[in-house]
PDB file of N, CA and C in Angstrom:
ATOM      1  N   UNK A   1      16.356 -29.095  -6.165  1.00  0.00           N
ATOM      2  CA  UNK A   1      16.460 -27.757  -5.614  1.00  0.00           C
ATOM      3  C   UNK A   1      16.917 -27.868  -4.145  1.00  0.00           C
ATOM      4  N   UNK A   2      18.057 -27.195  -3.651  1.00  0.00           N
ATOM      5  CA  UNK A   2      18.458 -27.145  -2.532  1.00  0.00           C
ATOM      6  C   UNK A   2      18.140 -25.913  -1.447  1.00  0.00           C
ATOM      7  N   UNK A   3      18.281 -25.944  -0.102  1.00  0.00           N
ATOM      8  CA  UNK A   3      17.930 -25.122   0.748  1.00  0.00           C
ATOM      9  C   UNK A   3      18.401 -23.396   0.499  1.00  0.00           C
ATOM     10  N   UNK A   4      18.864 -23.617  -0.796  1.00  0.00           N
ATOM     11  CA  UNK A   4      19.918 -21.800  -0.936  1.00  0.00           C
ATOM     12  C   UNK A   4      18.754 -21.479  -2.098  1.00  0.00           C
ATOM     13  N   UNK A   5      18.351 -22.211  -2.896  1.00  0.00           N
ATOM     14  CA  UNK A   5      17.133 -22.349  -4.052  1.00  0.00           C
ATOM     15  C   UNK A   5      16.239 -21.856  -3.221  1.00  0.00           C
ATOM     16  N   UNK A   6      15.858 -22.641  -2.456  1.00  0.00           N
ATOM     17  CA  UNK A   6      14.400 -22.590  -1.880  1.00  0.00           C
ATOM     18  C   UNK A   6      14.248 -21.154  -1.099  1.00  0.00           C
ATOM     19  N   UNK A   7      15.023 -20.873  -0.410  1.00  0.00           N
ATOM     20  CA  UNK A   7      15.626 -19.391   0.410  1.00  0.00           C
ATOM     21  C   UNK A   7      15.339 -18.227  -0.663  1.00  0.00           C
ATOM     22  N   UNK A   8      15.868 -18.900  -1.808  1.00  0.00           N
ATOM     23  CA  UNK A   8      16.287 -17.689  -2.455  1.00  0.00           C
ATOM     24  C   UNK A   8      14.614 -17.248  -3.740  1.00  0.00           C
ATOM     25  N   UNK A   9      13.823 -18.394  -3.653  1.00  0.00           N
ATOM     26  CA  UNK A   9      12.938 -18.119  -4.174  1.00  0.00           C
ATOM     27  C   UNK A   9      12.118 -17.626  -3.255  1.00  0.00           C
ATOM     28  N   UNK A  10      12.149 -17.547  -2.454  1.00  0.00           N
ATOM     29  CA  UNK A  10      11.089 -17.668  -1.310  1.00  0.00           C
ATOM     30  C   UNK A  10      11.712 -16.031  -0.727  1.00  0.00           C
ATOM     31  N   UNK A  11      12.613 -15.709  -0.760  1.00  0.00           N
ATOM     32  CA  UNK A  11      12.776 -14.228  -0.693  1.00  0.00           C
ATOM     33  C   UNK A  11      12.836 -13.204  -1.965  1.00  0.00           C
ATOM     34  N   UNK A  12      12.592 -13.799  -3.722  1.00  0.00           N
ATOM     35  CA  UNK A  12      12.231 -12.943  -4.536  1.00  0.00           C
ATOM     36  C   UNK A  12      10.586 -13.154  -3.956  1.00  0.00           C
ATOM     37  N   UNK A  13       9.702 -13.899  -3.511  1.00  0.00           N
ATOM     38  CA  UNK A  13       8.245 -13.496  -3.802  1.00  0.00           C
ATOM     39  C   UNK A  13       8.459 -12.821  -2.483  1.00  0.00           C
ATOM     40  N   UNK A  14       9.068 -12.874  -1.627  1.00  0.00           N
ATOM     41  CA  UNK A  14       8.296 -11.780  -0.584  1.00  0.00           C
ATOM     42  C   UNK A  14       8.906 -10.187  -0.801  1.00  0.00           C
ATOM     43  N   UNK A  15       9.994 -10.140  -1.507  1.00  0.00           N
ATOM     44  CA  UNK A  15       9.897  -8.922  -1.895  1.00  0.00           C
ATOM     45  C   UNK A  15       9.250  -8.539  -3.181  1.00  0.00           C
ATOM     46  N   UNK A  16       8.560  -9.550  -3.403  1.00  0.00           N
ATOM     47  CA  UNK A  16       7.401  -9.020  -4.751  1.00  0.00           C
ATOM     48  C   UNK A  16       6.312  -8.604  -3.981  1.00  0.00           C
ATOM     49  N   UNK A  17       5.999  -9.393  -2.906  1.00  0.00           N
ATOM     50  CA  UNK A  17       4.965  -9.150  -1.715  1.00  0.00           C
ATOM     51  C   UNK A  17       5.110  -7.910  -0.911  1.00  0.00           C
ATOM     52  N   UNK A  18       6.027  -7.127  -0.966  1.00  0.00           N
ATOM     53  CA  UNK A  18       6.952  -6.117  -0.676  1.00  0.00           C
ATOM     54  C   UNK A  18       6.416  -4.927  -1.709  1.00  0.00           C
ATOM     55  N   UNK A  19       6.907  -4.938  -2.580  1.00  0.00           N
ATOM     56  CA  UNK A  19       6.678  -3.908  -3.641  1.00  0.00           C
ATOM     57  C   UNK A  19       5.512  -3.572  -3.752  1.00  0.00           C
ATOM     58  N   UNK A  20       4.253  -4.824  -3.829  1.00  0.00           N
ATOM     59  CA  UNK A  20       3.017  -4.990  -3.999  1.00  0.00           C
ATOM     60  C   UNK A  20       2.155  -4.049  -3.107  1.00  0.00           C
ATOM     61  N   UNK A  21       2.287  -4.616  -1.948  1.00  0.00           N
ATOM     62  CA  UNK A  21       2.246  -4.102  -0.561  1.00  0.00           C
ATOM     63  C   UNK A  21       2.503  -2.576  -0.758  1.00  0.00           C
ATOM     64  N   UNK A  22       3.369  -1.850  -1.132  1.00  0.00           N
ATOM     65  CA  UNK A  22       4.175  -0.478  -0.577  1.00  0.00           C
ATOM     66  C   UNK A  22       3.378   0.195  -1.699  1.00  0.00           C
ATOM     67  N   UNK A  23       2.990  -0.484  -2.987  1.00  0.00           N
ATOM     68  CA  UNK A  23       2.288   0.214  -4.556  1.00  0.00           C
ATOM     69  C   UNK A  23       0.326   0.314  -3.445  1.00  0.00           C
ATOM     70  N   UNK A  24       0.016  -0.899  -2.983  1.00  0.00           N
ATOM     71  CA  UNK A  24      -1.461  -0.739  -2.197  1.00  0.00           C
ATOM     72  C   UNK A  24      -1.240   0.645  -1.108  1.00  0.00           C
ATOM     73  N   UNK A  25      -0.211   0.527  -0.660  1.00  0.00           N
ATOM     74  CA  UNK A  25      -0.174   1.472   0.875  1.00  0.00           C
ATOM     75  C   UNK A  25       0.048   2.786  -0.023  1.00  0.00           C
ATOM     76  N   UNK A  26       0.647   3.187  -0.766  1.00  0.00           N
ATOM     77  CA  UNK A  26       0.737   4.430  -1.118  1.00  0.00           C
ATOM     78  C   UNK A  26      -0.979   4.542  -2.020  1.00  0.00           C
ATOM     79  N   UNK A  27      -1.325   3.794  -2.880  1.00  0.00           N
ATOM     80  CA  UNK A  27      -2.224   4.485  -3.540  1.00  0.00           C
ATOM     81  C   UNK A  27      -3.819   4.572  -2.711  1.00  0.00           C
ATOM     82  N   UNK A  28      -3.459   3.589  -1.279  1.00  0.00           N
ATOM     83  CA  UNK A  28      -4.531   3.896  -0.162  1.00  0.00           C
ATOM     84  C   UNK A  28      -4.237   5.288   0.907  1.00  0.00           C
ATOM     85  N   UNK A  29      -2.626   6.032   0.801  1.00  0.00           N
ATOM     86  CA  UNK A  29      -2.634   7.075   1.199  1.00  0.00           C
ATOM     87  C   UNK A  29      -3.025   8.490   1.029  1.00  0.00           C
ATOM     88  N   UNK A  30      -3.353   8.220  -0.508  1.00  0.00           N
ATOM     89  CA  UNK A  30      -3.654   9.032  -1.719  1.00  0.00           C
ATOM     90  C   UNK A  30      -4.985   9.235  -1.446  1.00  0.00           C
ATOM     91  N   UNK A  31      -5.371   8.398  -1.935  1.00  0.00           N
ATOM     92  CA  UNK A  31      -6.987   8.112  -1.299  1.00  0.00           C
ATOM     93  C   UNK A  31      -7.503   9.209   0.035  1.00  0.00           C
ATOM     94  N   UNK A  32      -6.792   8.524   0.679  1.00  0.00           N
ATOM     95  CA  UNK A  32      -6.969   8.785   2.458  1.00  0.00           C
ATOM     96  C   UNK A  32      -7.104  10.354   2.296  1.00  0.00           C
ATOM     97  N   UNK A  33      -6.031  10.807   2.196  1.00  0.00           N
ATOM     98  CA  UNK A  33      -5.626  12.656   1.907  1.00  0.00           C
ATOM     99  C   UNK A  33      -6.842  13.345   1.144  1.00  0.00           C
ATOM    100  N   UNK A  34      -7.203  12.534   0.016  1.00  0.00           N
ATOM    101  CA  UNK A  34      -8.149  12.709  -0.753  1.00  0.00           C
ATOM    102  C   UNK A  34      -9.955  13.325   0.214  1.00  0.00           C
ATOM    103  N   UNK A  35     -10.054  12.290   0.332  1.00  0.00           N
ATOM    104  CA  UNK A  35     -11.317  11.245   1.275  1.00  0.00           C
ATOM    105  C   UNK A  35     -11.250  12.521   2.433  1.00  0.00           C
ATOM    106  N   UNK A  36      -9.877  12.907   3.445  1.00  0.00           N
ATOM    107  CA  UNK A  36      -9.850  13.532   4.224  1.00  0.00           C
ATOM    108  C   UNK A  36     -10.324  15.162   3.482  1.00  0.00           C
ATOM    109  N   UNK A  37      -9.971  15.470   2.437  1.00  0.00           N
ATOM    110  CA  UNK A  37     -10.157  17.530   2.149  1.00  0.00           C
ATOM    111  C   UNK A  37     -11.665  17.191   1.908  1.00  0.00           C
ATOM    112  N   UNK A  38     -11.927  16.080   1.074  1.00  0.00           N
ATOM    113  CA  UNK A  38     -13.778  16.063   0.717  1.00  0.00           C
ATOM    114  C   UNK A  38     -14.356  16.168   2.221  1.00  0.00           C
ATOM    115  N   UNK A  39     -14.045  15.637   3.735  1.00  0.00           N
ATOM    116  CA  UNK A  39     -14.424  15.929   4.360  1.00  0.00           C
ATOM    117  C   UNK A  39     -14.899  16.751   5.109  1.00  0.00           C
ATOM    118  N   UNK A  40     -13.352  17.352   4.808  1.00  0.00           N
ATOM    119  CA  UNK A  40     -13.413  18.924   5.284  1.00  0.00           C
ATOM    120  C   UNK A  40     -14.216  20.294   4.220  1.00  0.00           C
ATOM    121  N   UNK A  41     -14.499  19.840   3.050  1.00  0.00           N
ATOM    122  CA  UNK A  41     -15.390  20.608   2.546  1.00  0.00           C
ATOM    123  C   UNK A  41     -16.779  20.146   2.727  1.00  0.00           C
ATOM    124  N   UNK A  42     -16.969  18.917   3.133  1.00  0.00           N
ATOM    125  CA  UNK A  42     -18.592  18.914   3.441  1.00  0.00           C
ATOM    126  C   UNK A  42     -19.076  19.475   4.811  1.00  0.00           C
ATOM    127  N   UNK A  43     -17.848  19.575   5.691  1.00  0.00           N
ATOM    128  CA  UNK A  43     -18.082  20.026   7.036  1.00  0.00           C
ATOM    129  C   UNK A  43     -18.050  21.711   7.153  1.00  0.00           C
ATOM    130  N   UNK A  44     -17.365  22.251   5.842  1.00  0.00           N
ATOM    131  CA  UNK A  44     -17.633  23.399   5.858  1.00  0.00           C
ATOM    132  C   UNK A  44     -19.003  23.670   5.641  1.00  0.00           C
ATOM    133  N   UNK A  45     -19.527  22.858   4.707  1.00  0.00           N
ATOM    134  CA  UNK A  45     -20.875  23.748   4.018  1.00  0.00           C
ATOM    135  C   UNK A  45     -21.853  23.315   5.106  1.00  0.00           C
ATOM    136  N   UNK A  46     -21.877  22.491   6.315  1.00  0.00           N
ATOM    137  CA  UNK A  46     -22.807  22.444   7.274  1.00  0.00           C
ATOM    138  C   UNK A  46     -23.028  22.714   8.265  1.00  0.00           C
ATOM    139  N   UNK A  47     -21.206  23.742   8.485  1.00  0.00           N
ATOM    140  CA  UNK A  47     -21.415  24.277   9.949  1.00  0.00           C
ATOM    141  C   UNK A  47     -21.617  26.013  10.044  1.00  0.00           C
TER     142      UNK A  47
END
């Protein structure tokens, strides 16, 4: 395996590391938005 091999494997896993990454960040944004209205309805019912 030569240095264009090695390059070239080594940039399919980081854009697998890529995809991976962007599938965690969106379904932790989801979350977040989520997490944030439950907040705002518990802060309604206590103020």
């Amino acid at each position: 395996m030569d240095e264009k091999d090695i390059l070239l494997k080594m940039i399919e896993g980081l854009n697998a590391s890529i995809v991976s990454l962007s599938t965690t960040h969106k379904k932790q944004a989801e979350q977040n938005e989520k997490l944030q209205e439950r907040i705002k309805e518990l802060t309604a019912q206590i103020v």
